[in-house]
PDB file of N, CA and C in Angstrom:
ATOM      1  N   UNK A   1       4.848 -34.986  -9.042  1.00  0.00           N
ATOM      2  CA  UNK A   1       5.374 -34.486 -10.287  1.00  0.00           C
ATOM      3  C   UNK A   1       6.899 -34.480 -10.213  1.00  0.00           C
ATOM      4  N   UNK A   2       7.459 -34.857 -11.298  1.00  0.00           N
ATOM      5  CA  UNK A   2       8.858 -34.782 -11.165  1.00  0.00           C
ATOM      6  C   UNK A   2       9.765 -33.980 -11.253  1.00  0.00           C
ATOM      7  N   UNK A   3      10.853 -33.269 -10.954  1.00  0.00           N
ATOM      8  CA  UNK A   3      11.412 -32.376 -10.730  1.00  0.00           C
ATOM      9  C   UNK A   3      12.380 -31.875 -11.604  1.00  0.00           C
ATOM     10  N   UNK A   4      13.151 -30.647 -12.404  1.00  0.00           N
ATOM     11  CA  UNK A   4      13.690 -30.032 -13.451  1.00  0.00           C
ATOM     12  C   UNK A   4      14.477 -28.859 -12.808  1.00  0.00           C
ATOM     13  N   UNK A   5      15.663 -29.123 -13.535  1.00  0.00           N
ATOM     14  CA  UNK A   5      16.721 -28.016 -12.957  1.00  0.00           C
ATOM     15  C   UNK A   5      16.767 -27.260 -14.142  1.00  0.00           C
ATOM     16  N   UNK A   6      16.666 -25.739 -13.951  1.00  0.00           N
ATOM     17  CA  UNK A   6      16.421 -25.319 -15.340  1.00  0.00           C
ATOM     18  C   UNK A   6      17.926 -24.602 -14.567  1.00  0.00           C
ATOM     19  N   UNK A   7      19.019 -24.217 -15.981  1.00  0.00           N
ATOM     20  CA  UNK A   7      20.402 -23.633 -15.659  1.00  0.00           C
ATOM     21  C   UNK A   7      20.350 -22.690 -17.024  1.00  0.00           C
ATOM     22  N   UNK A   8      20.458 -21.126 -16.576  1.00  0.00           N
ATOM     23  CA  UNK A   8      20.834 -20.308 -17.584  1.00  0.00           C
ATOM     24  C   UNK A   8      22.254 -19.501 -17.570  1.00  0.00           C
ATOM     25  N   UNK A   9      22.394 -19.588 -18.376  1.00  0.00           N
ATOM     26  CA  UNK A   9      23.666 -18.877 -18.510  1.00  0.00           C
ATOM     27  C   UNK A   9      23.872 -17.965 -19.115  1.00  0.00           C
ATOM     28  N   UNK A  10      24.226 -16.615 -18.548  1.00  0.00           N
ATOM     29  CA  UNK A  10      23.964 -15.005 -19.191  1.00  0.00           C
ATOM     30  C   UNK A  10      24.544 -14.746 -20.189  1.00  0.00           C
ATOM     31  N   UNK A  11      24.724 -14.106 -20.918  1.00  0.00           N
ATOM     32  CA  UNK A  11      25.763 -13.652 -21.941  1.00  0.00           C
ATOM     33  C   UNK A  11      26.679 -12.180 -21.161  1.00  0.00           C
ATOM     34  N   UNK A  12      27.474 -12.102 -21.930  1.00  0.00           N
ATOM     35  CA  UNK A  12      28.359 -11.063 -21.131  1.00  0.00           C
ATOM     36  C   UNK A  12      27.880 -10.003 -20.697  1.00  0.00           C
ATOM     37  N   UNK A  13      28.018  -9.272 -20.293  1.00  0.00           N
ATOM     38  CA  UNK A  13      27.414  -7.672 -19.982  1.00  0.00           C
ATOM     39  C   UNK A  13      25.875  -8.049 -19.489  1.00  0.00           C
ATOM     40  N   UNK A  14      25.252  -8.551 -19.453  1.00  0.00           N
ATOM     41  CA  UNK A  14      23.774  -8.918 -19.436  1.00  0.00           C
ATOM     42  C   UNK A  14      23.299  -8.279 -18.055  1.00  0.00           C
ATOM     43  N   UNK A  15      23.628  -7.617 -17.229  1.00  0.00           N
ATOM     44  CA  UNK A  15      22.927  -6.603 -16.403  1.00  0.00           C
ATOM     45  C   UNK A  15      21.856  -6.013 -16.222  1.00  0.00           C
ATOM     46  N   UNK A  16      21.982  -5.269 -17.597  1.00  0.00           N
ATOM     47  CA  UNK A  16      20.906  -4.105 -17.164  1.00  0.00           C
ATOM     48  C   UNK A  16      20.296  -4.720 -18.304  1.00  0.00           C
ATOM     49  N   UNK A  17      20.229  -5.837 -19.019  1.00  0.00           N
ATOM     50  CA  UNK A  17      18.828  -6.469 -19.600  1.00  0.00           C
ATOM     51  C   UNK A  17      18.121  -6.987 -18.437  1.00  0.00           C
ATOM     52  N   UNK A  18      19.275  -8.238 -17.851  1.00  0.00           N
ATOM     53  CA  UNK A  18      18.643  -8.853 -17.185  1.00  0.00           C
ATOM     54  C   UNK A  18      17.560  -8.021 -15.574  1.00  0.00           C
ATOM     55  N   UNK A  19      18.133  -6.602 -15.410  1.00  0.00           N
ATOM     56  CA  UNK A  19      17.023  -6.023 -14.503  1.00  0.00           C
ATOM     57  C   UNK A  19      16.276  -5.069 -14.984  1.00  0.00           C
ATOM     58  N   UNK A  20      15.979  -5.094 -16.554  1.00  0.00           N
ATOM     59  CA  UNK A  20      14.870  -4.386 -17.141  1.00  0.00           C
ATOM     60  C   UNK A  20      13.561  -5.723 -17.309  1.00  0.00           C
ATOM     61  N   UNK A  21      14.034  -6.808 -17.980  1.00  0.00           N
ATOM     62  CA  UNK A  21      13.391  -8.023 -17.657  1.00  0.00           C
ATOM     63  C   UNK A  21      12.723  -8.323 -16.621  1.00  0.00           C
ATOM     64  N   UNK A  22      13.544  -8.619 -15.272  1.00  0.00           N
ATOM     65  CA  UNK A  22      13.389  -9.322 -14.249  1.00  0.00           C
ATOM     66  C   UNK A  22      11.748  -9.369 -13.442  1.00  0.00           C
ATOM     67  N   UNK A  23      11.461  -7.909 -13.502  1.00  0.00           N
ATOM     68  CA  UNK A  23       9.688  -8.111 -12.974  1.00  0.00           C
ATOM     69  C   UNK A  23       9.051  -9.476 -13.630  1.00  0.00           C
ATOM     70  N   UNK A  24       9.192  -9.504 -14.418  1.00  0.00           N
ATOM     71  CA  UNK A  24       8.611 -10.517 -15.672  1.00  0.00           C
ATOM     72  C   UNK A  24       8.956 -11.614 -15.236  1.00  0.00           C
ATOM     73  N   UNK A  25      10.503 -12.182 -15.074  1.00  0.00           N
ATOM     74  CA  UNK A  25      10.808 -13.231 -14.749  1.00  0.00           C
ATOM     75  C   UNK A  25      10.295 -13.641 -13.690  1.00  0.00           C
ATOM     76  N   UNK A  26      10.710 -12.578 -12.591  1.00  0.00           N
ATOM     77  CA  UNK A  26      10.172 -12.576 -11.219  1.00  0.00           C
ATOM     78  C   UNK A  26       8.356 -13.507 -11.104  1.00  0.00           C
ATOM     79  N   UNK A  27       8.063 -12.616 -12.099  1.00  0.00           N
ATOM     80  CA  UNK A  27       5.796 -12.959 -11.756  1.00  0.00           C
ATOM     81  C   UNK A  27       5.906 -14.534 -12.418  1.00  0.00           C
ATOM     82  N   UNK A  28       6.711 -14.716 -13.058  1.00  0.00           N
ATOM     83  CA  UNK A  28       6.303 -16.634 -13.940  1.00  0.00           C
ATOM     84  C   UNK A  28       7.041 -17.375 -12.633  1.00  0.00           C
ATOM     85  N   UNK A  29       7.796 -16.757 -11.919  1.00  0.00           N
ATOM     86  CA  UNK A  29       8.633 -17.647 -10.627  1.00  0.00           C
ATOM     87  C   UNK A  29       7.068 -17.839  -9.536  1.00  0.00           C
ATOM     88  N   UNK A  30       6.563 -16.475  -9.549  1.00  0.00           N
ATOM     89  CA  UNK A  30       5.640 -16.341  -8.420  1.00  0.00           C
ATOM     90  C   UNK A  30       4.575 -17.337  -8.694  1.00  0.00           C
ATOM     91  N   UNK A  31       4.244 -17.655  -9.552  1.00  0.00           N
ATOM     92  CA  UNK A  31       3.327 -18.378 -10.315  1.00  0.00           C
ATOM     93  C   UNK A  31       3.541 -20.140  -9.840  1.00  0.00           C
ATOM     94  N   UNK A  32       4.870 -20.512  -9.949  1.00  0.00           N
ATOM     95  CA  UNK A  32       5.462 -20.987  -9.609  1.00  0.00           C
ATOM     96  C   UNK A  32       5.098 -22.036  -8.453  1.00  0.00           C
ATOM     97  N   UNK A  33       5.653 -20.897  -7.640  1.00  0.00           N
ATOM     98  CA  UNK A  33       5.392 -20.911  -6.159  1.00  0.00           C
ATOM     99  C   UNK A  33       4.370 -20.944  -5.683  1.00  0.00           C
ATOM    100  N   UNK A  34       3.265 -20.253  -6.283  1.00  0.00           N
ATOM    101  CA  UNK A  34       1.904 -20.229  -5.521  1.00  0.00           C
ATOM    102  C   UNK A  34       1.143 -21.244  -6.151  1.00  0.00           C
ATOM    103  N   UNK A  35       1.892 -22.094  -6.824  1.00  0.00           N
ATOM    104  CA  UNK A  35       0.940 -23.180  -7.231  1.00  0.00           C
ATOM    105  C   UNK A  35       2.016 -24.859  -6.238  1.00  0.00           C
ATOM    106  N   UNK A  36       3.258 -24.612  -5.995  1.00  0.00           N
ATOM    107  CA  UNK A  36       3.899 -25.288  -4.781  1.00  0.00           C
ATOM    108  C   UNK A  36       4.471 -26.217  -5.707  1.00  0.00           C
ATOM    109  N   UNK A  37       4.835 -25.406  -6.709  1.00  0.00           N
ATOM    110  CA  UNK A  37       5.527 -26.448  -7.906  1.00  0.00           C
ATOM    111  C   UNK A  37       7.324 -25.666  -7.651  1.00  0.00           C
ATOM    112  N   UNK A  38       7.683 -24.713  -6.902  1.00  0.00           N
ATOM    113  CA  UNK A  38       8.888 -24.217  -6.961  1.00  0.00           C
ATOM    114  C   UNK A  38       9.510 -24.357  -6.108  1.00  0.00           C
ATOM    115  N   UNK A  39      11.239 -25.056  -6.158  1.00  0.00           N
ATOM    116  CA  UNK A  39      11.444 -25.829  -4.737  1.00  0.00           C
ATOM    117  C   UNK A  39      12.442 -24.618  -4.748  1.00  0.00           C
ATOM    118  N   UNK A  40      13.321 -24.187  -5.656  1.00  0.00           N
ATOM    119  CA  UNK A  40      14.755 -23.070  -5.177  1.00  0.00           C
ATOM    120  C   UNK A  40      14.784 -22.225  -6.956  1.00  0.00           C
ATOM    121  N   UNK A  41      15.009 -20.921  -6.350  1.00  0.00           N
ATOM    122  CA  UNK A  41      15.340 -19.993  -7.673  1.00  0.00           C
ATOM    123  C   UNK A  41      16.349 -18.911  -7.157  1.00  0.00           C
ATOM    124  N   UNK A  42      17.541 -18.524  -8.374  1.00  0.00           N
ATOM    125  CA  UNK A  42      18.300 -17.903  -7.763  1.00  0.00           C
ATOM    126  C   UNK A  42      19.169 -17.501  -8.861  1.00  0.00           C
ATOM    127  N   UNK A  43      19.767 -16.762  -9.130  1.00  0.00           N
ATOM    128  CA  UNK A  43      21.076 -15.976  -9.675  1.00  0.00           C
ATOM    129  C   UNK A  43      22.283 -16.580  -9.104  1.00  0.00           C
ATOM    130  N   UNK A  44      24.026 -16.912 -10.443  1.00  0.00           N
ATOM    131  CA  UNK A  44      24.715 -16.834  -9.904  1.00  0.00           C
ATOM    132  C   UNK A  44      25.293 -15.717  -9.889  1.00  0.00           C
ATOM    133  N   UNK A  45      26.269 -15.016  -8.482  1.00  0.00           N
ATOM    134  CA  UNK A  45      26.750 -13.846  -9.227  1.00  0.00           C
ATOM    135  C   UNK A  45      28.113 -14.065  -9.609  1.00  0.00           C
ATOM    136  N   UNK A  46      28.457 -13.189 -10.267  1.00  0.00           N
ATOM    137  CA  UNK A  46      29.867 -12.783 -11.356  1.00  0.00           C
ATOM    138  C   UNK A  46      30.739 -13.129 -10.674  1.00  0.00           C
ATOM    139  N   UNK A  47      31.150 -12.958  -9.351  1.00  0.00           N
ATOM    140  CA  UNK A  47      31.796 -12.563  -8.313  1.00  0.00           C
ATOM    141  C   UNK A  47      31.482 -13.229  -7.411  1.00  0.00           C
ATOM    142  N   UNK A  48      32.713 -13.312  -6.306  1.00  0.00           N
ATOM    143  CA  UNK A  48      32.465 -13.923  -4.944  1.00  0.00           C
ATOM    144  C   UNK A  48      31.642 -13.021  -3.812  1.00  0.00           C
ATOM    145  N   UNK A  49      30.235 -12.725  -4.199  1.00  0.00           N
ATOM    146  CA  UNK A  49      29.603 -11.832  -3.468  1.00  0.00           C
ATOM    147  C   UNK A  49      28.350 -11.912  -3.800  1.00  0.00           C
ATOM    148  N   UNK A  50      27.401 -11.946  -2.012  1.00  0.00           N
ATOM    149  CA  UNK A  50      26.153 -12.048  -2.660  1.00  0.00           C
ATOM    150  C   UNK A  50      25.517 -10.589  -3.181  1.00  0.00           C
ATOM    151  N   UNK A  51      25.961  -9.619  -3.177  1.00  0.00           N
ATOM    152  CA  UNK A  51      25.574  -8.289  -4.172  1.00  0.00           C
ATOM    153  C   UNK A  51      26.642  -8.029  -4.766  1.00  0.00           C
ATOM    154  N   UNK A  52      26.952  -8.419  -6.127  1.00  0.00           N
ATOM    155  CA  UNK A  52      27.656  -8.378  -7.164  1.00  0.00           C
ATOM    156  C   UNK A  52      28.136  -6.859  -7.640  1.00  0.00           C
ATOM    157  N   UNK A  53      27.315  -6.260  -7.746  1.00  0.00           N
ATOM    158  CA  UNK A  53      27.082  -4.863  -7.764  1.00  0.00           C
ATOM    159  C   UNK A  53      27.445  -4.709  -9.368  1.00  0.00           C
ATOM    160  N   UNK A  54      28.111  -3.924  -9.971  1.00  0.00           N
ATOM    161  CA  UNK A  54      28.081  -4.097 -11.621  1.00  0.00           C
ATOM    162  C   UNK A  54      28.462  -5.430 -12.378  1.00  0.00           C
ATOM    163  N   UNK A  55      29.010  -6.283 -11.011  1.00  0.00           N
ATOM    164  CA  UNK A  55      30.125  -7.463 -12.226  1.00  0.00           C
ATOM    165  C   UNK A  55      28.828  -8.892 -12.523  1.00  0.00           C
ATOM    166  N   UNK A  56      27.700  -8.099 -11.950  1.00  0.00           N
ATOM    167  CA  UNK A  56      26.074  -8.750 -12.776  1.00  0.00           C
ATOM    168  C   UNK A  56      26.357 -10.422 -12.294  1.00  0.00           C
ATOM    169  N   UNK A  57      25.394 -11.101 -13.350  1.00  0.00           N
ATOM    170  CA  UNK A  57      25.125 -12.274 -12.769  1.00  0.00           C
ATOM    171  C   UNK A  57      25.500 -13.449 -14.093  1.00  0.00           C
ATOM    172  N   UNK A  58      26.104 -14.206 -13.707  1.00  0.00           N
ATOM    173  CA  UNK A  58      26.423 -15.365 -15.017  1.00  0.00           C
ATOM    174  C   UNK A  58      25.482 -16.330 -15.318  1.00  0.00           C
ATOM    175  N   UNK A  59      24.484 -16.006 -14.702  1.00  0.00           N
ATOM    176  CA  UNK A  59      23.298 -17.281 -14.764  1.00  0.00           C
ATOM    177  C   UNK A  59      22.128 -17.465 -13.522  1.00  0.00           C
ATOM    178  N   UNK A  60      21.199 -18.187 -13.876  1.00  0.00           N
ATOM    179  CA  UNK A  60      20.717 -18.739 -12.784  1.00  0.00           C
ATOM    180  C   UNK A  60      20.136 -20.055 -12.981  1.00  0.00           C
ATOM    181  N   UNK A  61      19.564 -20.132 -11.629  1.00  0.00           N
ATOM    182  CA  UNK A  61      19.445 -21.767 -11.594  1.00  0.00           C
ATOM    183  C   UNK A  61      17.757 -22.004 -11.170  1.00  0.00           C
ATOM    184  N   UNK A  62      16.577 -22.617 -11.410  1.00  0.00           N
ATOM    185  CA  UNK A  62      15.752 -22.930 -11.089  1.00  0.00           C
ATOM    186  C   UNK A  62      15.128 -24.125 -10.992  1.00  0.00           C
ATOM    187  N   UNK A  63      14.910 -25.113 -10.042  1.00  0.00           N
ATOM    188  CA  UNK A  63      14.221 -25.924  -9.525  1.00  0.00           C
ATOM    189  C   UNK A  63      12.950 -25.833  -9.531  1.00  0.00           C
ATOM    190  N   UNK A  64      12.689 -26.922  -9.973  1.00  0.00           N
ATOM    191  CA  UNK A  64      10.760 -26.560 -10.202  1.00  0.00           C
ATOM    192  C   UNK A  64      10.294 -28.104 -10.547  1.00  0.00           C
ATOM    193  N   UNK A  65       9.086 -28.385 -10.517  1.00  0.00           N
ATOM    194  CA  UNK A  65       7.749 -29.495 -10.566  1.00  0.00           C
ATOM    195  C   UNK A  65       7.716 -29.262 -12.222  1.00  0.00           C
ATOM    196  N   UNK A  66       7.267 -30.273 -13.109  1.00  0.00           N
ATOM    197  CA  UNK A  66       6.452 -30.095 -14.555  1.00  0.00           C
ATOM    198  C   UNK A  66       6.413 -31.542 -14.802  1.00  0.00           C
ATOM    199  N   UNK A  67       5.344 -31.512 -15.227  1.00  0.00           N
ATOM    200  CA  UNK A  67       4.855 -32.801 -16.015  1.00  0.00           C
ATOM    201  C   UNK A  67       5.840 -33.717 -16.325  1.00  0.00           C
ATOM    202  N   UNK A  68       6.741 -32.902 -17.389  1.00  0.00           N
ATOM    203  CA  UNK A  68       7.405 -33.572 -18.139  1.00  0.00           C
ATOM    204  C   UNK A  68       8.694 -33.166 -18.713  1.00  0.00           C
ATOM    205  N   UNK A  69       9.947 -33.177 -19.131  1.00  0.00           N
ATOM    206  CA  UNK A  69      11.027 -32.297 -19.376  1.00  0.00           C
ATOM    207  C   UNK A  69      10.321 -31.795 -20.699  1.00  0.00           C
ATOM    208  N   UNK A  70       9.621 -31.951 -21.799  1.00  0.00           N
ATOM    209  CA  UNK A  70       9.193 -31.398 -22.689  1.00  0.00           C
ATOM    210  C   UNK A  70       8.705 -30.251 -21.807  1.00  0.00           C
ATOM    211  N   UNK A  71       7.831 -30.249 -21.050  1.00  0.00           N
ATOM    212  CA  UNK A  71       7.249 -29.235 -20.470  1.00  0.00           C
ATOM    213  C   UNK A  71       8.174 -28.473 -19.991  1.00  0.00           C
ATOM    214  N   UNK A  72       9.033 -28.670 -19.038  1.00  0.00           N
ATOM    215  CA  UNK A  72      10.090 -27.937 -18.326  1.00  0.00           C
ATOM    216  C   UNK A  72      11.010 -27.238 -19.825  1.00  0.00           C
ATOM    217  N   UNK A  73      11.032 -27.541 -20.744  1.00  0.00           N
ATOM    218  CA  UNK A  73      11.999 -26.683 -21.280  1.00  0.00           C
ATOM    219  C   UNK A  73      11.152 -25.947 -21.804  1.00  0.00           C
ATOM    220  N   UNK A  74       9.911 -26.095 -22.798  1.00  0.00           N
ATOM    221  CA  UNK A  74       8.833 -24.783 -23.076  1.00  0.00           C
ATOM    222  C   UNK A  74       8.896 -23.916 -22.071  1.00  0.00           C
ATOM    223  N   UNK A  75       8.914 -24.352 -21.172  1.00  0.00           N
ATOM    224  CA  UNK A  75       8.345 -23.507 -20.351  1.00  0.00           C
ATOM    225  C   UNK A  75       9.900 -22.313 -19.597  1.00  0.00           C
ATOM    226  N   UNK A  76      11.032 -22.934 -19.589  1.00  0.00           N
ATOM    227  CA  UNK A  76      12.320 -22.802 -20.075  1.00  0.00           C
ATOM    228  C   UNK A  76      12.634 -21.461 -20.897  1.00  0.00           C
ATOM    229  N   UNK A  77      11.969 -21.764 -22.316  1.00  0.00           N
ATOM    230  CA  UNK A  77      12.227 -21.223 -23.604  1.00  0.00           C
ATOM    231  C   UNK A  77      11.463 -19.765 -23.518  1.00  0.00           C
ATOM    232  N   UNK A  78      10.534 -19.974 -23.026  1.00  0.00           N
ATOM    233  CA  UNK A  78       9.601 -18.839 -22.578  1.00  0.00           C
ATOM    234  C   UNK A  78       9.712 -17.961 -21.573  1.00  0.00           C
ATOM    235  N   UNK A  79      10.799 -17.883 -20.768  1.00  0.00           N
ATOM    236  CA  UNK A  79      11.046 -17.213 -19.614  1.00  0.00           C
ATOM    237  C   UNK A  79      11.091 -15.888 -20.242  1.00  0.00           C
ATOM    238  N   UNK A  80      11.121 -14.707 -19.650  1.00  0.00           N
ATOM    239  CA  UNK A  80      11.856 -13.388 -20.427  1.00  0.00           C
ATOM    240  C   UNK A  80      12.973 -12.891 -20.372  1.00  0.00           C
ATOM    241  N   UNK A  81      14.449 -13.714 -19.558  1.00  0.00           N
ATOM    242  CA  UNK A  81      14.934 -13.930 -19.507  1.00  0.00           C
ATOM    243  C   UNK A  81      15.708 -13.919 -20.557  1.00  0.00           C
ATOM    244  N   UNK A  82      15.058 -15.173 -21.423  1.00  0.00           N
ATOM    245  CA  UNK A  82      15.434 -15.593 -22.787  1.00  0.00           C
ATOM    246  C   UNK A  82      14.875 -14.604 -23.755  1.00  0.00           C
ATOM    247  N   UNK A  83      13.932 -13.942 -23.650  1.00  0.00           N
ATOM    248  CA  UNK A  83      13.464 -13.307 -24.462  1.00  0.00           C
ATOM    249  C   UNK A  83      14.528 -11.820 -24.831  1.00  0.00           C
ATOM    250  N   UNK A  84      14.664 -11.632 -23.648  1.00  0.00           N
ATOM    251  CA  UNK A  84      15.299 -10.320 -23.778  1.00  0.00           C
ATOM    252  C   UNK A  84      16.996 -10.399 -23.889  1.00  0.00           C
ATOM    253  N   UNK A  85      17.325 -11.736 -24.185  1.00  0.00           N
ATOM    254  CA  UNK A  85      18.396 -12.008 -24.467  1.00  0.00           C
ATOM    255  C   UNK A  85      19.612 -12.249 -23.109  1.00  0.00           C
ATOM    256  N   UNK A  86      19.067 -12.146 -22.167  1.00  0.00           N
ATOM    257  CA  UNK A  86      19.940 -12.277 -21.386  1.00  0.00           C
ATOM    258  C   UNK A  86      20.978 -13.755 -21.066  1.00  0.00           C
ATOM    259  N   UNK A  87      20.126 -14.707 -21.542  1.00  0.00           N
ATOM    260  CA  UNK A  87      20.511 -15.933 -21.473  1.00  0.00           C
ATOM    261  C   UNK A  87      20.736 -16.365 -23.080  1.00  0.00           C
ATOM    262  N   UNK A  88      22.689 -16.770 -22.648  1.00  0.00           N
ATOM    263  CA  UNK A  88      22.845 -16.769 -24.326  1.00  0.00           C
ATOM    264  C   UNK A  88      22.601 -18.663 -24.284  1.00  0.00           C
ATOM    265  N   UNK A  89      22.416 -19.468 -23.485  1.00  0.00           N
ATOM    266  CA  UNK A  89      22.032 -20.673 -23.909  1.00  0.00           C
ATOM    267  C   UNK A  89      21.028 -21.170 -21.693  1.00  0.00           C
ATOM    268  N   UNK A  90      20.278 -22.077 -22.387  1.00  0.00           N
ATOM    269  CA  UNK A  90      19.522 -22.825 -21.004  1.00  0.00           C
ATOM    270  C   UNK A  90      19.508 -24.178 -21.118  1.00  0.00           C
ATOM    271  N   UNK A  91      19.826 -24.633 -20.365  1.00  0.00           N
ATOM    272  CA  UNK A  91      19.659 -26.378 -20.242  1.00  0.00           C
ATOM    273  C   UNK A  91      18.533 -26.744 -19.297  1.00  0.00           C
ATOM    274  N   UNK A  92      17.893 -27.964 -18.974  1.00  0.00           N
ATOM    275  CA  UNK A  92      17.058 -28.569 -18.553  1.00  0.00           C
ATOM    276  C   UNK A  92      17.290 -29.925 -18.364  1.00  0.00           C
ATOM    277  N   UNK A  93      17.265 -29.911 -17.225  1.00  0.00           N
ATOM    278  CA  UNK A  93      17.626 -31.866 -16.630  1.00  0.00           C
ATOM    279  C   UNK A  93      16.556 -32.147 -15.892  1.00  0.00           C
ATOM    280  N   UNK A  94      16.603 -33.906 -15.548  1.00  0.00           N
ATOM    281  CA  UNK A  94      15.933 -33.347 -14.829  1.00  0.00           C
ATOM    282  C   UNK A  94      16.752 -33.988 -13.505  1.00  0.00           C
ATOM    283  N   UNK A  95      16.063 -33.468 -12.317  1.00  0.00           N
ATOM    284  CA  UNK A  95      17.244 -33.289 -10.696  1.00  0.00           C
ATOM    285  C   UNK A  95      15.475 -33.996  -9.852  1.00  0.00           C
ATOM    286  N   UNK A  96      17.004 -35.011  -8.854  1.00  0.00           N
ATOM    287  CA  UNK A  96      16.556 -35.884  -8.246  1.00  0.00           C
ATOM    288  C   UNK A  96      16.880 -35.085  -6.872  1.00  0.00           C
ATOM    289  N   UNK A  97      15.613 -34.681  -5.905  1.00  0.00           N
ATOM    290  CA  UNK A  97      16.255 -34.200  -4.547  1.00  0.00           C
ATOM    291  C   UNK A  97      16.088 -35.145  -3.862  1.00  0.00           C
ATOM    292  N   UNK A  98      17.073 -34.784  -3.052  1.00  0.00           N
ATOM    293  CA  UNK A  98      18.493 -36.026  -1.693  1.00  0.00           C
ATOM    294  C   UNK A  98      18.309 -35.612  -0.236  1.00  0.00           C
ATOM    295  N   UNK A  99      18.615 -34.076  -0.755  1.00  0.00           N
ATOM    296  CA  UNK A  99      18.698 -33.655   0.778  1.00  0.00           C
ATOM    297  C   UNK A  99      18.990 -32.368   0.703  1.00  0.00           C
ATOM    298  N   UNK A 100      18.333 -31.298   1.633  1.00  0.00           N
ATOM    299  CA  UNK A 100      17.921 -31.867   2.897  1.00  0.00           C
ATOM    300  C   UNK A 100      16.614 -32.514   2.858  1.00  0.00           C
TER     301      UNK A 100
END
């Protein structure tokens, strides 16, 4: 299956949406994974630090398996993420892995 870089990008302040959300996001990642379709998932943070602490997160990035980029962005669009507004826009490519 071919591979999709999903890239979100937070809207300002998006904190404490994005960790009232996150269980949610978290279980569609797990899902993910336990089906061996998820290669890397992750938050960027605000800041030069891996615990950001209030200055929150500007985005994240997810690597993943889908059919098809139609698929990868439904599936994209549907995160809760997006739902709860944390992500004021998401893109979807799709990513060729190189290495390691």
């Amino acid at each position: 299956m071919p591979l999709y870089a999903i890239i979100g990008t937070d809207v300002a302040d998006s904190l404490s949406a994005r960790m009232a959300s996150r269980p949610a996001h978290l279980a569609r990642l797990d899902i993910l994974k336990a089906e061996g379709r998820l290669v890397l998932a992750g938050p960027f943070p605000a800041i030069d630090s891996v615990d950001p602490g209030p200055a929150g997160f500007s985005g994240s990035l997810i690597v993943a398996e889908f059919e098809s980029l139609t698929a990868a962005q439904t599936w994209a669009e549907a995160d809760p993420y997006r739902a709860a507004g944390v992500y004021a826009e998401v893109s979807v490519k799709p990513f060729k892995h190189v290495l390691p």
